[in-house]
N, C-alpha and C. Protein backbone atom coordinates (compact mmCIF):
# COMPACT_ATOMS: atom_id res chain seq x y z
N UNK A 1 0.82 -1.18 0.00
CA UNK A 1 0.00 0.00 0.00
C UNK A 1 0.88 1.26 0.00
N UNK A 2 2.16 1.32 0.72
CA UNK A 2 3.04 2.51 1.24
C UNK A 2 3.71 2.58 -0.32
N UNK A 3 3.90 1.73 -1.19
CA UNK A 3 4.62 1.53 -2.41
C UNK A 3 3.55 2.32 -3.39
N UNK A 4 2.99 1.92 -3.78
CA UNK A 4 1.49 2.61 -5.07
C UNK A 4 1.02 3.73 -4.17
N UNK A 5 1.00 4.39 -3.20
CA UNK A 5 0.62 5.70 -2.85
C UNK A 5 2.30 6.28 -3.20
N UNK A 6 3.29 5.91 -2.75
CA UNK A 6 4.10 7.08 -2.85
C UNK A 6 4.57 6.96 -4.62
N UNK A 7 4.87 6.11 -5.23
CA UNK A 7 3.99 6.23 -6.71
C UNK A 7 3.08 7.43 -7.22
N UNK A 8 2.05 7.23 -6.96
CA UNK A 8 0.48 7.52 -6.77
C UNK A 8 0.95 9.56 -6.43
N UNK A 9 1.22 9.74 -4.82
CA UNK A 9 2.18 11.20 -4.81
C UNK A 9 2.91 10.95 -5.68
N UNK A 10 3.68 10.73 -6.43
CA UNK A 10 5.05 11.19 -7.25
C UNK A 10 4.07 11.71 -8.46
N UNK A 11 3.63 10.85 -8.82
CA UNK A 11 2.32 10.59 -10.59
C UNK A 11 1.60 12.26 -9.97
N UNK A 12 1.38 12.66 -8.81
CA UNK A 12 0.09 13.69 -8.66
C UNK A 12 0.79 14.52 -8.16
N UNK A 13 2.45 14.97 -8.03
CA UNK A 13 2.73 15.95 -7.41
C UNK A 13 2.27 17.10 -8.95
N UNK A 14 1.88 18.52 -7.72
CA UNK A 14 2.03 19.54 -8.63
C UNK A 14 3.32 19.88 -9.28
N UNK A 15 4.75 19.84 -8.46
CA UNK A 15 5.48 20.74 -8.71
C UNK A 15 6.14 19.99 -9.79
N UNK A 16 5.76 19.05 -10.39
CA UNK A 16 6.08 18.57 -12.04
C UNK A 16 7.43 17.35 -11.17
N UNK A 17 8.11 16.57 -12.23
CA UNK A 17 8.97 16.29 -12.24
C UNK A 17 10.11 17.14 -12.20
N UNK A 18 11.23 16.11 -11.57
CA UNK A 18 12.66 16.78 -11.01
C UNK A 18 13.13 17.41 -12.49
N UNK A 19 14.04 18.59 -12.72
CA UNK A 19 14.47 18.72 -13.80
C UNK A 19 16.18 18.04 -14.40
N UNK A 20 16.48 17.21 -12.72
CA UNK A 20 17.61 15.98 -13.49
C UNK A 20 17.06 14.51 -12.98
N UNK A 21 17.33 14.09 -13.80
CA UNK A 21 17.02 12.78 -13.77
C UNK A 21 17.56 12.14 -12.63
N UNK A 22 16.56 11.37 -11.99
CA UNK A 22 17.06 10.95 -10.81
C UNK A 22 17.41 9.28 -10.98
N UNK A 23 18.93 8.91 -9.81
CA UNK A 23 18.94 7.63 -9.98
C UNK A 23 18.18 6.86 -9.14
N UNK A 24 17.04 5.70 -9.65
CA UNK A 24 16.01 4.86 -8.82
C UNK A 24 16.90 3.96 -7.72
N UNK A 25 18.49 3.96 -7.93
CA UNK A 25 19.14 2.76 -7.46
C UNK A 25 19.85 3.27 -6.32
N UNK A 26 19.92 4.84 -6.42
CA UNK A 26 20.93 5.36 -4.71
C UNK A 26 20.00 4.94 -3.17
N UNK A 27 18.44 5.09 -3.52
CA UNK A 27 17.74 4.90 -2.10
C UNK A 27 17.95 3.51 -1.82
N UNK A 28 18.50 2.44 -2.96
CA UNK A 28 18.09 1.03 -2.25
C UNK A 28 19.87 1.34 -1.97
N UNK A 29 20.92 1.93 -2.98
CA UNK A 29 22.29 1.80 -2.02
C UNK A 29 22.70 2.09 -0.66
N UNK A 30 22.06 3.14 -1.07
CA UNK A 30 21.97 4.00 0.84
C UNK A 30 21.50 3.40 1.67
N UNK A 31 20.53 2.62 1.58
CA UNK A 31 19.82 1.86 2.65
C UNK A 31 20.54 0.55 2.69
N UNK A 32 21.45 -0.09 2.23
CA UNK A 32 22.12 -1.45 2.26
C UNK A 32 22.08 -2.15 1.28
N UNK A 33 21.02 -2.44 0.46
CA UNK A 33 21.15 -2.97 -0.42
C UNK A 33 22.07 -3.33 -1.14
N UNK A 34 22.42 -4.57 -1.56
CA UNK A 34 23.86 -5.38 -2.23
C UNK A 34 23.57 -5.62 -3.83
N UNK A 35 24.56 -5.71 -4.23
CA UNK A 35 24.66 -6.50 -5.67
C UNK A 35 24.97 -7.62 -5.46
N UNK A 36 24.45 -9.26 -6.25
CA UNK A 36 25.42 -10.41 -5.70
C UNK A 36 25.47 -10.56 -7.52
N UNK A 37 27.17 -10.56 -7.63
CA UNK A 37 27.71 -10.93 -8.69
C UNK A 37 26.86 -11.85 -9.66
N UNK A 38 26.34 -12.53 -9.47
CA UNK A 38 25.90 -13.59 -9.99
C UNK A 38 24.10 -13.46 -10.44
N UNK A 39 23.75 -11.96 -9.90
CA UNK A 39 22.19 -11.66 -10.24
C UNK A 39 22.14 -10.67 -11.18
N UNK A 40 23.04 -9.66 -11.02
CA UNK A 40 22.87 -8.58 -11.28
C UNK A 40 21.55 -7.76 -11.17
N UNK A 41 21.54 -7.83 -9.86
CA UNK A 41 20.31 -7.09 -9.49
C UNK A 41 20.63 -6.37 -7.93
N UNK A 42 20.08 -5.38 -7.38
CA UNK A 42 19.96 -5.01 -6.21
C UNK A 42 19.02 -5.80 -5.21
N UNK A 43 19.48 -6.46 -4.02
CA UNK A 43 18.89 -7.30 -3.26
C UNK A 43 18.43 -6.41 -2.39
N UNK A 44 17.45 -7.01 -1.77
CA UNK A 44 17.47 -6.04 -0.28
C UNK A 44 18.01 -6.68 0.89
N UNK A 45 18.30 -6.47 2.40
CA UNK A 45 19.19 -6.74 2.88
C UNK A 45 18.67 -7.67 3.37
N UNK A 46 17.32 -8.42 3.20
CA UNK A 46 17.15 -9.81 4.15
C UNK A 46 16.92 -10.82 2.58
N UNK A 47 17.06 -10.02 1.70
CA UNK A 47 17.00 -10.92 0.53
C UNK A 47 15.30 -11.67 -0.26
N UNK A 48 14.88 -10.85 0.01
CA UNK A 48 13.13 -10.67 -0.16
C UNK A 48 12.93 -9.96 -1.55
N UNK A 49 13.46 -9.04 -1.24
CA UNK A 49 13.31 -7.99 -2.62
C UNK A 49 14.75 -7.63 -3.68
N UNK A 50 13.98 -8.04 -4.96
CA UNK A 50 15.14 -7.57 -6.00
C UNK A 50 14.95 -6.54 -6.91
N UNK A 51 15.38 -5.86 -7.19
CA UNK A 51 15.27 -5.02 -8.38
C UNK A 51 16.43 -5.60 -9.51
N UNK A 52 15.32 -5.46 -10.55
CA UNK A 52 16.71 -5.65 -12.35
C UNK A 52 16.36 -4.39 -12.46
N UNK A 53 17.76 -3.91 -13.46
CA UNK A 53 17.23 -2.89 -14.44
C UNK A 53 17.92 -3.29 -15.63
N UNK A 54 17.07 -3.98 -16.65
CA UNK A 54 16.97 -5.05 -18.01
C UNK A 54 17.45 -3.62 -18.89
N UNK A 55 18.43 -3.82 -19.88
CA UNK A 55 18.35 -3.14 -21.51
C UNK A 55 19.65 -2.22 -21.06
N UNK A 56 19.25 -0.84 -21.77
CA UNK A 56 20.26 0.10 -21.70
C UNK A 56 19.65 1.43 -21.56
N UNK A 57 20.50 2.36 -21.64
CA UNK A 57 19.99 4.04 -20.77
C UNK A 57 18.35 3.91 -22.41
N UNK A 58 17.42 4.84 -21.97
CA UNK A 58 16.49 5.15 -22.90
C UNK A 58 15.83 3.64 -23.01
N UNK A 59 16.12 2.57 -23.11
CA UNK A 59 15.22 1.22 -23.31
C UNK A 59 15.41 0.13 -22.16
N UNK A 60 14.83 0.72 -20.80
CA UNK A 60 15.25 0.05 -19.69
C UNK A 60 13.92 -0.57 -19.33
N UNK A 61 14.09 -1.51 -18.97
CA UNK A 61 13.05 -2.46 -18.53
C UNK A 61 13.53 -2.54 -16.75
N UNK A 62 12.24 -2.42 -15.83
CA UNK A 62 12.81 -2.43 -14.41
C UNK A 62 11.86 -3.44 -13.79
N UNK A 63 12.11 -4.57 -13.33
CA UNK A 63 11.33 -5.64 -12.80
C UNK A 63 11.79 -4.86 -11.14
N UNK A 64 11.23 -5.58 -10.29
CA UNK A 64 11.02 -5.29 -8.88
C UNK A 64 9.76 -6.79 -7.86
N UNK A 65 10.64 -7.81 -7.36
CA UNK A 65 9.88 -8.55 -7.16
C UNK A 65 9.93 -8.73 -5.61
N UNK A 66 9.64 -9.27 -5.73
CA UNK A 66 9.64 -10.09 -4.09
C UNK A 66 9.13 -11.58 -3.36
N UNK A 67 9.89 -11.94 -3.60
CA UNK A 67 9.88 -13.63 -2.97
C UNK A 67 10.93 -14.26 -2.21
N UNK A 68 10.27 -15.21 -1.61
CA UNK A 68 10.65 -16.03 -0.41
C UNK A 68 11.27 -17.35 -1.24
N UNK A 69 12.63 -17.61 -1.12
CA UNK A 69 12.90 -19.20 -1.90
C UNK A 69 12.41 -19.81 -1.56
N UNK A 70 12.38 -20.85 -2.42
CA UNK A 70 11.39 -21.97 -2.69
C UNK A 70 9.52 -21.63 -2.89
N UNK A 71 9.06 -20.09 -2.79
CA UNK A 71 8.09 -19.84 -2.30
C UNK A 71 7.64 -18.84 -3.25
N UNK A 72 6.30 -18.86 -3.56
CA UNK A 72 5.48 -18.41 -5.14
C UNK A 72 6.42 -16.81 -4.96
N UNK A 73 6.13 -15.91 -5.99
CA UNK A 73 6.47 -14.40 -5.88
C UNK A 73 5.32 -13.95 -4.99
N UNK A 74 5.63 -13.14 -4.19
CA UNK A 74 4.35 -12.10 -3.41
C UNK A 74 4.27 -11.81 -3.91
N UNK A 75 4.82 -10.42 -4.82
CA UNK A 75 4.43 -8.82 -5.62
C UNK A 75 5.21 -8.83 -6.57
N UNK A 76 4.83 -8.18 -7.97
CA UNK A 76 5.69 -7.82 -8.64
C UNK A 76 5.23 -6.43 -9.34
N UNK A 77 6.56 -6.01 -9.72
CA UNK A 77 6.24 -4.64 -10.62
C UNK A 77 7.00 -4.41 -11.67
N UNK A 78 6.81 -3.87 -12.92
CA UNK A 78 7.71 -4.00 -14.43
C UNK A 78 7.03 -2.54 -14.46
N UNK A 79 8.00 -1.98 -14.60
CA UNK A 79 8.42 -0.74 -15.42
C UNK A 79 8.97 -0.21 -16.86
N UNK A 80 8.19 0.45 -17.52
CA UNK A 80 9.02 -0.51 -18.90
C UNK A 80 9.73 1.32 -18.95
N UNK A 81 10.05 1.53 -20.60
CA UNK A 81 10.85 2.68 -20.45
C UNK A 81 10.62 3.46 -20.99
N UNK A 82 8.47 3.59 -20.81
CA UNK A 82 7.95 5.12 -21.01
C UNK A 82 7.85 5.35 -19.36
N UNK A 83 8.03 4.57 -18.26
CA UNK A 83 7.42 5.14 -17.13
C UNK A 83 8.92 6.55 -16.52
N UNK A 84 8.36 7.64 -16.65
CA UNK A 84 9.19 8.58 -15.90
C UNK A 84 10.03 8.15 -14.46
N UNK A 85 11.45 8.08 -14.77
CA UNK A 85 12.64 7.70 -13.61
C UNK A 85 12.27 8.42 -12.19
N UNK A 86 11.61 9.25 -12.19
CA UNK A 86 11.02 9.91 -11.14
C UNK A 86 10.47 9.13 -10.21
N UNK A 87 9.01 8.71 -10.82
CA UNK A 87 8.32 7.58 -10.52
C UNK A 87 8.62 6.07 -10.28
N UNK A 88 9.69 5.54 -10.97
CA UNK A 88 10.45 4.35 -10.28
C UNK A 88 11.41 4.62 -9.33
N UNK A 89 11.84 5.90 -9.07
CA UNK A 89 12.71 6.47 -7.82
C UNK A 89 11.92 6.40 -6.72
N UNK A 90 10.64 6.95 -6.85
CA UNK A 90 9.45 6.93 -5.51
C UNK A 90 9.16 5.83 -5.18
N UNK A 91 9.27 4.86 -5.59
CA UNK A 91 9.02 3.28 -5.48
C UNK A 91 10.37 2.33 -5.11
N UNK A 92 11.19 3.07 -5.28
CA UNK A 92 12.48 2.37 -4.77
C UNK A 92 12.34 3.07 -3.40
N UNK A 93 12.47 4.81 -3.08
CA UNK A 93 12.30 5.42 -1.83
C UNK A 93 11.63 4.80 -1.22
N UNK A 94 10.39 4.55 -1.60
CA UNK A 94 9.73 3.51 -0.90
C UNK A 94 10.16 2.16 -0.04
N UNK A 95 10.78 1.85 -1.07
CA UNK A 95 11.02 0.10 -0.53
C UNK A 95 12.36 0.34 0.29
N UNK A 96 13.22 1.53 0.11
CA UNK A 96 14.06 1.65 0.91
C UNK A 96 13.78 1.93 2.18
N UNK A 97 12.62 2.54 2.45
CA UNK A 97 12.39 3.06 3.65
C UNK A 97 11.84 1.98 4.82
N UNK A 98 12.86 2.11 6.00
CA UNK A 98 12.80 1.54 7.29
C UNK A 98 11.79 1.73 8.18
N UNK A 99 11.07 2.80 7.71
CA UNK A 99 10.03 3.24 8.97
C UNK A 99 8.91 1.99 9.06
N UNK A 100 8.73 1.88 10.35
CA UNK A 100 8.14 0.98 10.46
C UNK A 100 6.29 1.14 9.65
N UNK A 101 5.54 -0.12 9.20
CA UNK A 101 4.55 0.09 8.82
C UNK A 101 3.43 0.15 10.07
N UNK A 102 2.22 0.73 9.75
CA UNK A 102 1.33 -0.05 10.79
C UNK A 102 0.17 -0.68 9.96
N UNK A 103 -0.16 -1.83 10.63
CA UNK A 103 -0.99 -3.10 10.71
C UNK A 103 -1.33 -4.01 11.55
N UNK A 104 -2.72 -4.72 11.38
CA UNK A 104 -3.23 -5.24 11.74
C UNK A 104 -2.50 -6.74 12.20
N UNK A 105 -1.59 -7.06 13.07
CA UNK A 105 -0.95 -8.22 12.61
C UNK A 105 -2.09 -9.28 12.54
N UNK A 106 -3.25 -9.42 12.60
CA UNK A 106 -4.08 -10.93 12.50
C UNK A 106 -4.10 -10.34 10.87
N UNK A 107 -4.41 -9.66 10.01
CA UNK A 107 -4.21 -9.56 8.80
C UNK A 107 -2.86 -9.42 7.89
N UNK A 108 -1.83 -9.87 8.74
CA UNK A 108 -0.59 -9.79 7.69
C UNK A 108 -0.32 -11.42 7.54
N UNK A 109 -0.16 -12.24 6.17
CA UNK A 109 0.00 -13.44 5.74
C UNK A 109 0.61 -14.45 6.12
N UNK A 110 0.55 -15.27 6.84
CA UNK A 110 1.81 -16.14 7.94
C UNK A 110 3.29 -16.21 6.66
N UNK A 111 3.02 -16.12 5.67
CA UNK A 111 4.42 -16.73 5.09
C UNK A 111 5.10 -15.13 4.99
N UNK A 112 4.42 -13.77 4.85
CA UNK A 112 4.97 -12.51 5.38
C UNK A 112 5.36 -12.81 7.10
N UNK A 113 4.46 -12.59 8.08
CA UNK A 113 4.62 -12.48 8.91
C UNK A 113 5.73 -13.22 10.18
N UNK A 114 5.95 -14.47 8.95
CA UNK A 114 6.98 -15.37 9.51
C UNK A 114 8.81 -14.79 8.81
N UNK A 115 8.64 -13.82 8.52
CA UNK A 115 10.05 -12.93 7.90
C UNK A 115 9.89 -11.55 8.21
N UNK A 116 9.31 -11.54 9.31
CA UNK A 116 9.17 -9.83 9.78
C UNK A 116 8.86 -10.08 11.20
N UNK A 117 9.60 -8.28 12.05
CA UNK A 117 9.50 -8.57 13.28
C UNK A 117 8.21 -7.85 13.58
N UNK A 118 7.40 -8.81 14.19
CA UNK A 118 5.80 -7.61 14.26
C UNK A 118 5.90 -7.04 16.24
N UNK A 119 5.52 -6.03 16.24
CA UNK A 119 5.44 -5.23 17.53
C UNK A 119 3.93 -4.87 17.37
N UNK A 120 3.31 -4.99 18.92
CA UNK A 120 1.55 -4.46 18.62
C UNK A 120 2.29 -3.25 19.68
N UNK A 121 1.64 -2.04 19.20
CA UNK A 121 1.31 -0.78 19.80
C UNK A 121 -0.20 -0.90 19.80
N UNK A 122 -0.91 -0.38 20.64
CA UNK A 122 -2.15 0.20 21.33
C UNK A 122 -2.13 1.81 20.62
N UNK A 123 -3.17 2.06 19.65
CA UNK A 123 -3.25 3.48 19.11
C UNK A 123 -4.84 3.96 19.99
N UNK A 124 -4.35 5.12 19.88
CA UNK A 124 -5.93 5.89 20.11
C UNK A 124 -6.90 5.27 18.81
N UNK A 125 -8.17 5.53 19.45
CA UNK A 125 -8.97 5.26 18.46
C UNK A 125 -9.23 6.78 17.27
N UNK A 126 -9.16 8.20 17.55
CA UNK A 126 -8.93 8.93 16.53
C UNK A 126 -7.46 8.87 16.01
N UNK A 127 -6.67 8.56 16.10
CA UNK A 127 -5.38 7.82 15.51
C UNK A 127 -5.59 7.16 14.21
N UNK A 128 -6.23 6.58 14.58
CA UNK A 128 -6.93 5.19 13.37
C UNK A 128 -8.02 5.70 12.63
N UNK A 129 -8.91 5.94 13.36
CA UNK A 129 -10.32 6.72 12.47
C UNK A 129 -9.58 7.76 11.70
N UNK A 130 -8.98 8.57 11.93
CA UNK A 130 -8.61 9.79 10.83
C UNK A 130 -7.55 9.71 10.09
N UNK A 131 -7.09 8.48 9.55
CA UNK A 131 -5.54 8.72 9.19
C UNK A 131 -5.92 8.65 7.97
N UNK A 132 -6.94 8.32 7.49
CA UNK A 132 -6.99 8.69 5.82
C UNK A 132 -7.16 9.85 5.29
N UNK A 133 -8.44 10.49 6.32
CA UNK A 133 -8.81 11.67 6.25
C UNK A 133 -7.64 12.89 6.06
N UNK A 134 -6.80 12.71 7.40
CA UNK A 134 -5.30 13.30 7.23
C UNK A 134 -4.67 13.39 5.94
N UNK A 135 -4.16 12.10 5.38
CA UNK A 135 -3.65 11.87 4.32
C UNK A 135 -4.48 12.78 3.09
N UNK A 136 -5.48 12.47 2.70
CA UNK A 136 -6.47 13.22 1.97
C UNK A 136 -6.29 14.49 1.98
N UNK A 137 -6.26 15.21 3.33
CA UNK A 137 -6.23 16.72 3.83
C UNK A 137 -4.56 17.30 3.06
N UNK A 138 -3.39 15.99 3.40
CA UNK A 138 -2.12 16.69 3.15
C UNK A 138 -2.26 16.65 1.81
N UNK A 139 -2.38 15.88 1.36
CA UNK A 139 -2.36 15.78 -0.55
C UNK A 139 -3.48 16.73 -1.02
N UNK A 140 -4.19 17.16 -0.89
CA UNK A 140 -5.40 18.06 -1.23
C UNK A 140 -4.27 19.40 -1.03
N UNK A 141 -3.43 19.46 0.29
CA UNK A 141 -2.84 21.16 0.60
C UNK A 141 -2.15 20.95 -0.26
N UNK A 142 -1.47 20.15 -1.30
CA UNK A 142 -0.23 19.86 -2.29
C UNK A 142 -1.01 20.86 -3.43
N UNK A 143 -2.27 20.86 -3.46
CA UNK A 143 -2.68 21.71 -4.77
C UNK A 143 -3.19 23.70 -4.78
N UNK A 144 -3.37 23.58 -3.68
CA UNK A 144 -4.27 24.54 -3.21
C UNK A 144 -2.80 25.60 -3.28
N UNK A 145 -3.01 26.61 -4.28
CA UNK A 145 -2.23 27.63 -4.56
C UNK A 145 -1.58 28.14 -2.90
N UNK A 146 -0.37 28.71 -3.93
CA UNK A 146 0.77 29.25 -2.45
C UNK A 146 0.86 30.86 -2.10
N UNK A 147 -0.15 31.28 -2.91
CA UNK A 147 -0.09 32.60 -3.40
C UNK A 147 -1.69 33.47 -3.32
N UNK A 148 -1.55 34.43 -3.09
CA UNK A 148 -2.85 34.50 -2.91
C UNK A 148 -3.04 35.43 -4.56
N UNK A 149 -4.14 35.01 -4.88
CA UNK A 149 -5.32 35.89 -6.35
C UNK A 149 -4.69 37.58 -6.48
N UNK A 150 -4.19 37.36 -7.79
CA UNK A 150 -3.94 38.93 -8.10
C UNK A 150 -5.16 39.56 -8.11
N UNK A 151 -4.57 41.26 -7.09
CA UNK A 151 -5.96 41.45 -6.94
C UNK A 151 -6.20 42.24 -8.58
N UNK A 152 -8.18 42.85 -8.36
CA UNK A 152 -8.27 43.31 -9.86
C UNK A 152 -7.73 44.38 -10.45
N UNK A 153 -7.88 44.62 -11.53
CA UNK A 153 -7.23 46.02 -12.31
C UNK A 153 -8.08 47.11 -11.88
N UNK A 154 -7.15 48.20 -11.56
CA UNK A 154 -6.91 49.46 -10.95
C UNK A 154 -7.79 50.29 -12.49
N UNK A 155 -8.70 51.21 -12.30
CA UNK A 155 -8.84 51.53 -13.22
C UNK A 155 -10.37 52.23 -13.24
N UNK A 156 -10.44 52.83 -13.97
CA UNK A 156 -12.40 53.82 -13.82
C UNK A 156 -13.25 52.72 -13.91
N UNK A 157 -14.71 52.67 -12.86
CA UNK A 157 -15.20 51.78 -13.13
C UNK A 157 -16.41 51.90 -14.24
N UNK A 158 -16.80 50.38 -14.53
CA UNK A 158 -17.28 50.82 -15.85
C UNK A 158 -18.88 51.41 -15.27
N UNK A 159 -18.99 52.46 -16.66
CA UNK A 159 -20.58 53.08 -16.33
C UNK A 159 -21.49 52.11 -16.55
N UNK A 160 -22.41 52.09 -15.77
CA UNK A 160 -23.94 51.72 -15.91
C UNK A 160 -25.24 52.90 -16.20
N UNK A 161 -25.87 51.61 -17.24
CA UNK A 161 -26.69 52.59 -18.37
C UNK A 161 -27.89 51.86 -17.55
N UNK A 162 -29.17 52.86 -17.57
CA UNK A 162 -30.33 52.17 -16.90
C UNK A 162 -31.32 51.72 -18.04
């Protein structure tokens, strides 16, 4: 869900795309992520998640999977090479990011939940009731001008004829 919303923001920011091209591959370096000789792909550090990036600069193909050996794929995502580098950067930021999620642990999948450390916190109940609403509210202020309405032109007003 934290992956296709920050997507989702990148696709709906106002302030357009970056004007240099960003690399999708520094957030998974920075965060640990390895190369193993033999994949050529970026792992993530418990080895769950891979990224390829298939072809060459302008005809890049970007797979992004995630599976457990021996064990079906959970998720996958293909990027081919009309999707703006922007937008596969927000999706790597994504998957780079450590912050913890929140969930329901009786709804997270035993074959997830058996490769993750789950902690229950106790939230308020407006905690929970409003966090969409929130979300909604911040992305809505992303559009709503920064500036206030030029005021009108200075000038004789016009006559009225009866």
């Amino acid at each position: 869900m934290e992956i296709i919303a920050a997507f989702t923001d990148a696709l709906t920011d106002p302030s357009g795309p970056p004007t240099a091209a960003p690399d999708p591959c520094a957030p998974l370096r920075d965060a640990g992520w390895h190369t193993p000789p033999h994949l050529g792909s970026l792992v993530s550090p418990d080895n769950i998640v891979h990224v390829w990036r298939i072809g060459a600069p302008g005809r890049d193909l970007w797979s992004i999977e995630t599976a457990v050996i021996q064990d079906p794929t959970i998720w996958r995502a293909v990027f081919t090479n009309t999707t703006p580098l922007h937008l596969i950067a927000a999706v790597t930021q994504s998957l780079a990011d450590r912050t913890p999620i929140l969930r329901d642990p009786s709804r997270i999948p035993g074959l997830a939940r058996d490769r993750m450390t789950v902690h229950t916190h106790h939230l308020p109940a407006p905690d929970i009731a409003f966090a969409l609403e929130r979300r909604v509210s911040t992305l809505a202020a992303r559009h709503r001008p920064s500036t206030t309405p030029p005021p009108p032109p200075h000038g004789p007003s016009p006559r009225h004829t009866r």
